[in-house]
Protein backbone atom coordinates (compact mmCIF):
# COMPACT_ATOMS: atom_id res chain seq x y z
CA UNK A 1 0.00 0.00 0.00
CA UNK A 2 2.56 2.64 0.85
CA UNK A 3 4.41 2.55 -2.41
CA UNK A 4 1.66 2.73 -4.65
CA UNK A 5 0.28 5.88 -1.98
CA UNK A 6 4.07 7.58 -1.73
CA UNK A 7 4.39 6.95 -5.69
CA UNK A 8 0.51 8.21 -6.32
CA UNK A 9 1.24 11.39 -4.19
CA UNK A 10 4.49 11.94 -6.56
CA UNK A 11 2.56 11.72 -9.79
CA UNK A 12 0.27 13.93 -8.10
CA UNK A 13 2.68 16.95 -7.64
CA UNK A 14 3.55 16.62 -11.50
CA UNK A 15 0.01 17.34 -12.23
CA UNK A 16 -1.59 17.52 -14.89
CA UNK A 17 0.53 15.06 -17.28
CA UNK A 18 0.77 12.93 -14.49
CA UNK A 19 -3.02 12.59 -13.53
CA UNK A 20 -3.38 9.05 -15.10
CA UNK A 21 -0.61 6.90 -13.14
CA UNK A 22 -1.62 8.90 -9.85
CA UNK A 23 -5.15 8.16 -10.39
CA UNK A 24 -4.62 4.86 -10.76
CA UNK A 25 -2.23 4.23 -7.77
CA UNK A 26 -4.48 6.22 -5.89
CA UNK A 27 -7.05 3.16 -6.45
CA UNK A 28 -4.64 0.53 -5.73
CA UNK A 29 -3.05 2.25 -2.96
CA UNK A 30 -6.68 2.39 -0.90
CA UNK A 31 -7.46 -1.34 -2.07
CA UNK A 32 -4.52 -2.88 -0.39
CA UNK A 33 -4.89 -0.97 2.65
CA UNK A 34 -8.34 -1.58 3.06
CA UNK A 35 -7.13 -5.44 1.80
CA UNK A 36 -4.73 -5.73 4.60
CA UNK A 37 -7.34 -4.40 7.30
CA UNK A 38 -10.08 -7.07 6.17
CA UNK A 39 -7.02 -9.77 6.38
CA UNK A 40 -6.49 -8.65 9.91
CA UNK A 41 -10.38 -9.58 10.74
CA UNK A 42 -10.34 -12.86 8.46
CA UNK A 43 -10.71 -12.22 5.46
CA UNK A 44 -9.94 -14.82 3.33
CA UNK A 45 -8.59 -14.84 0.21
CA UNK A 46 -6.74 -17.97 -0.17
CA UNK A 47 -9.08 -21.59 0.66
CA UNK A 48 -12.90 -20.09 0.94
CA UNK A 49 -13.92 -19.77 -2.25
CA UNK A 50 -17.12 -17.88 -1.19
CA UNK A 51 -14.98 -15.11 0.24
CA UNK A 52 -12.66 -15.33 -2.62
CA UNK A 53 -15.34 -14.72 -5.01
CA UNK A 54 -17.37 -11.87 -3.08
CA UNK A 55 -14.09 -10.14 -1.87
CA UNK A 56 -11.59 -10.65 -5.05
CA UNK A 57 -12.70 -7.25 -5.99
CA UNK A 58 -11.30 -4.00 -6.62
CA UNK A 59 -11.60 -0.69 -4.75
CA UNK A 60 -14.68 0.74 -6.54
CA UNK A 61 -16.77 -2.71 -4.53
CA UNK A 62 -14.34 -2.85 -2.18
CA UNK A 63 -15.20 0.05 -0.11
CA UNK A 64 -18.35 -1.17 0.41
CA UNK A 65 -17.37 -4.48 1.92
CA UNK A 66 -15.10 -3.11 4.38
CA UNK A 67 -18.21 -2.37 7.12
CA UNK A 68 -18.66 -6.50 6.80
CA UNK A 69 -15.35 -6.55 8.52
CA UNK A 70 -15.73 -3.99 11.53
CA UNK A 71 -15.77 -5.91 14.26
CA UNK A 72 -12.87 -6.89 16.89
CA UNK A 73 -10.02 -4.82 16.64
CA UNK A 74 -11.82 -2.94 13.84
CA UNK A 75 -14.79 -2.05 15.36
CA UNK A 76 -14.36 1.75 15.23
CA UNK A 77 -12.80 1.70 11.93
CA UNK A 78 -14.97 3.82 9.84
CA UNK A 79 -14.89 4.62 6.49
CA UNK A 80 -17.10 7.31 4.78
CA UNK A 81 -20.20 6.41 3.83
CA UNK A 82 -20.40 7.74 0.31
CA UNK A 83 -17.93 5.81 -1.68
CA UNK A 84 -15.12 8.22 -3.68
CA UNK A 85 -14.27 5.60 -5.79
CA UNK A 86 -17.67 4.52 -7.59
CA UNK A 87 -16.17 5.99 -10.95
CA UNK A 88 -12.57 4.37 -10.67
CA UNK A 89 -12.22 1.03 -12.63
CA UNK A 90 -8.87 -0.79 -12.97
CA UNK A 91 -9.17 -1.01 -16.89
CA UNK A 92 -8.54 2.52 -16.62
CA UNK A 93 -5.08 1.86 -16.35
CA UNK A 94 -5.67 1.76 -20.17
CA UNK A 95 -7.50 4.92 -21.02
CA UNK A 96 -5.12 7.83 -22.14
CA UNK A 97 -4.42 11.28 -20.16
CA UNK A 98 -6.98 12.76 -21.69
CA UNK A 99 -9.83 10.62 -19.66
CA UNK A 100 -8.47 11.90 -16.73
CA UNK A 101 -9.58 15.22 -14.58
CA UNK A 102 -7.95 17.24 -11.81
CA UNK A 103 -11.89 17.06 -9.86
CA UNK A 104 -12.45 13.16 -10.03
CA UNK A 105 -8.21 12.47 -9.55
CA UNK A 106 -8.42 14.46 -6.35
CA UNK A 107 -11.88 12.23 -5.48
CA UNK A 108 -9.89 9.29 -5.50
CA UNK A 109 -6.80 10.72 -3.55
CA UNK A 110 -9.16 11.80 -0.56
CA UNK A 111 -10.33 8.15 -0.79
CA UNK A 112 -6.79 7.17 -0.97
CA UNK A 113 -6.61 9.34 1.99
CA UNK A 114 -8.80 8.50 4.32
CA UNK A 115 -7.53 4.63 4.09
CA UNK A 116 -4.00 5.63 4.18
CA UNK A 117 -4.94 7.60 7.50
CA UNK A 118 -6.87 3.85 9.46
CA UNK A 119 -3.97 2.64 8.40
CA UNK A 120 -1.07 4.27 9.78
CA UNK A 121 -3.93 4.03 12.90
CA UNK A 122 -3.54 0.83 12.70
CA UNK A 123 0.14 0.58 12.46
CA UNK A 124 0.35 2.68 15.45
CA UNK A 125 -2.35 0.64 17.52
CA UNK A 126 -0.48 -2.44 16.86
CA UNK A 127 -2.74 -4.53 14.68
CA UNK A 128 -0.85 -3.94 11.56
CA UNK A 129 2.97 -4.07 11.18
């Protein structure tokens, strides 16, 4: 998570020919973090195919399954409720600069954000190394 976020907040500063990339590790940045915060609680990606299949997702569903795993640890581990990254899709990656806007980029980074913030929480709690 805190490559693509360190390398999504670089492509940032070059804005705008850089809007693409950032955008896009913006999206992958908040999908492993949230990833790695489910993990703690059990999800599991590996043997239970029924997880595998409802949770294999990106960040656009993502975001939405994260309240099925605040419990435990995670309990107070909120998210916002209105999801920033219901326009981001991964085959975006392919799309050229010209797809890409300073107003939905900057959407994403605040959702990129806000999980990079529960989890440096959770780094400094403990529950995430």
């Amino acid at each position: 998570m805190e490559r693509h976020w360190l390398d999504a907040e670089l492509l940032w500063s070059q804005s705008p020919r850089r809007l693409a990339n950032a955008d896009h590790l913006y999206g992958l940045s908040a999908e492993c973090g949230l990833k790695a915060l489910m993990a703690k609680e059990g999800m599991d990606l590996d043997g239970n195919q029924s997880h595998k299949k409802k949770y294999k997702k990106h960040i656009d569903a993502t975001w939405g399954h994260f309240s099925d795993f605040r419990q435990g640890s995670l309990a107070s581990y909120a998210l916002s409720p209105r999801n920033p990254f219901t326009n981001w899709r991964v085959n975006h990656r392919y799309a050229g600069e010209a797809h890409f806007d300073a107003a939905s980029v900057a959407q994403h980074k605040t959702g990129a954000q806000e999980v990079h913030n529960l989890v440096e929480r959770a780094k400094d709690e403990g529950l995430l190394p």
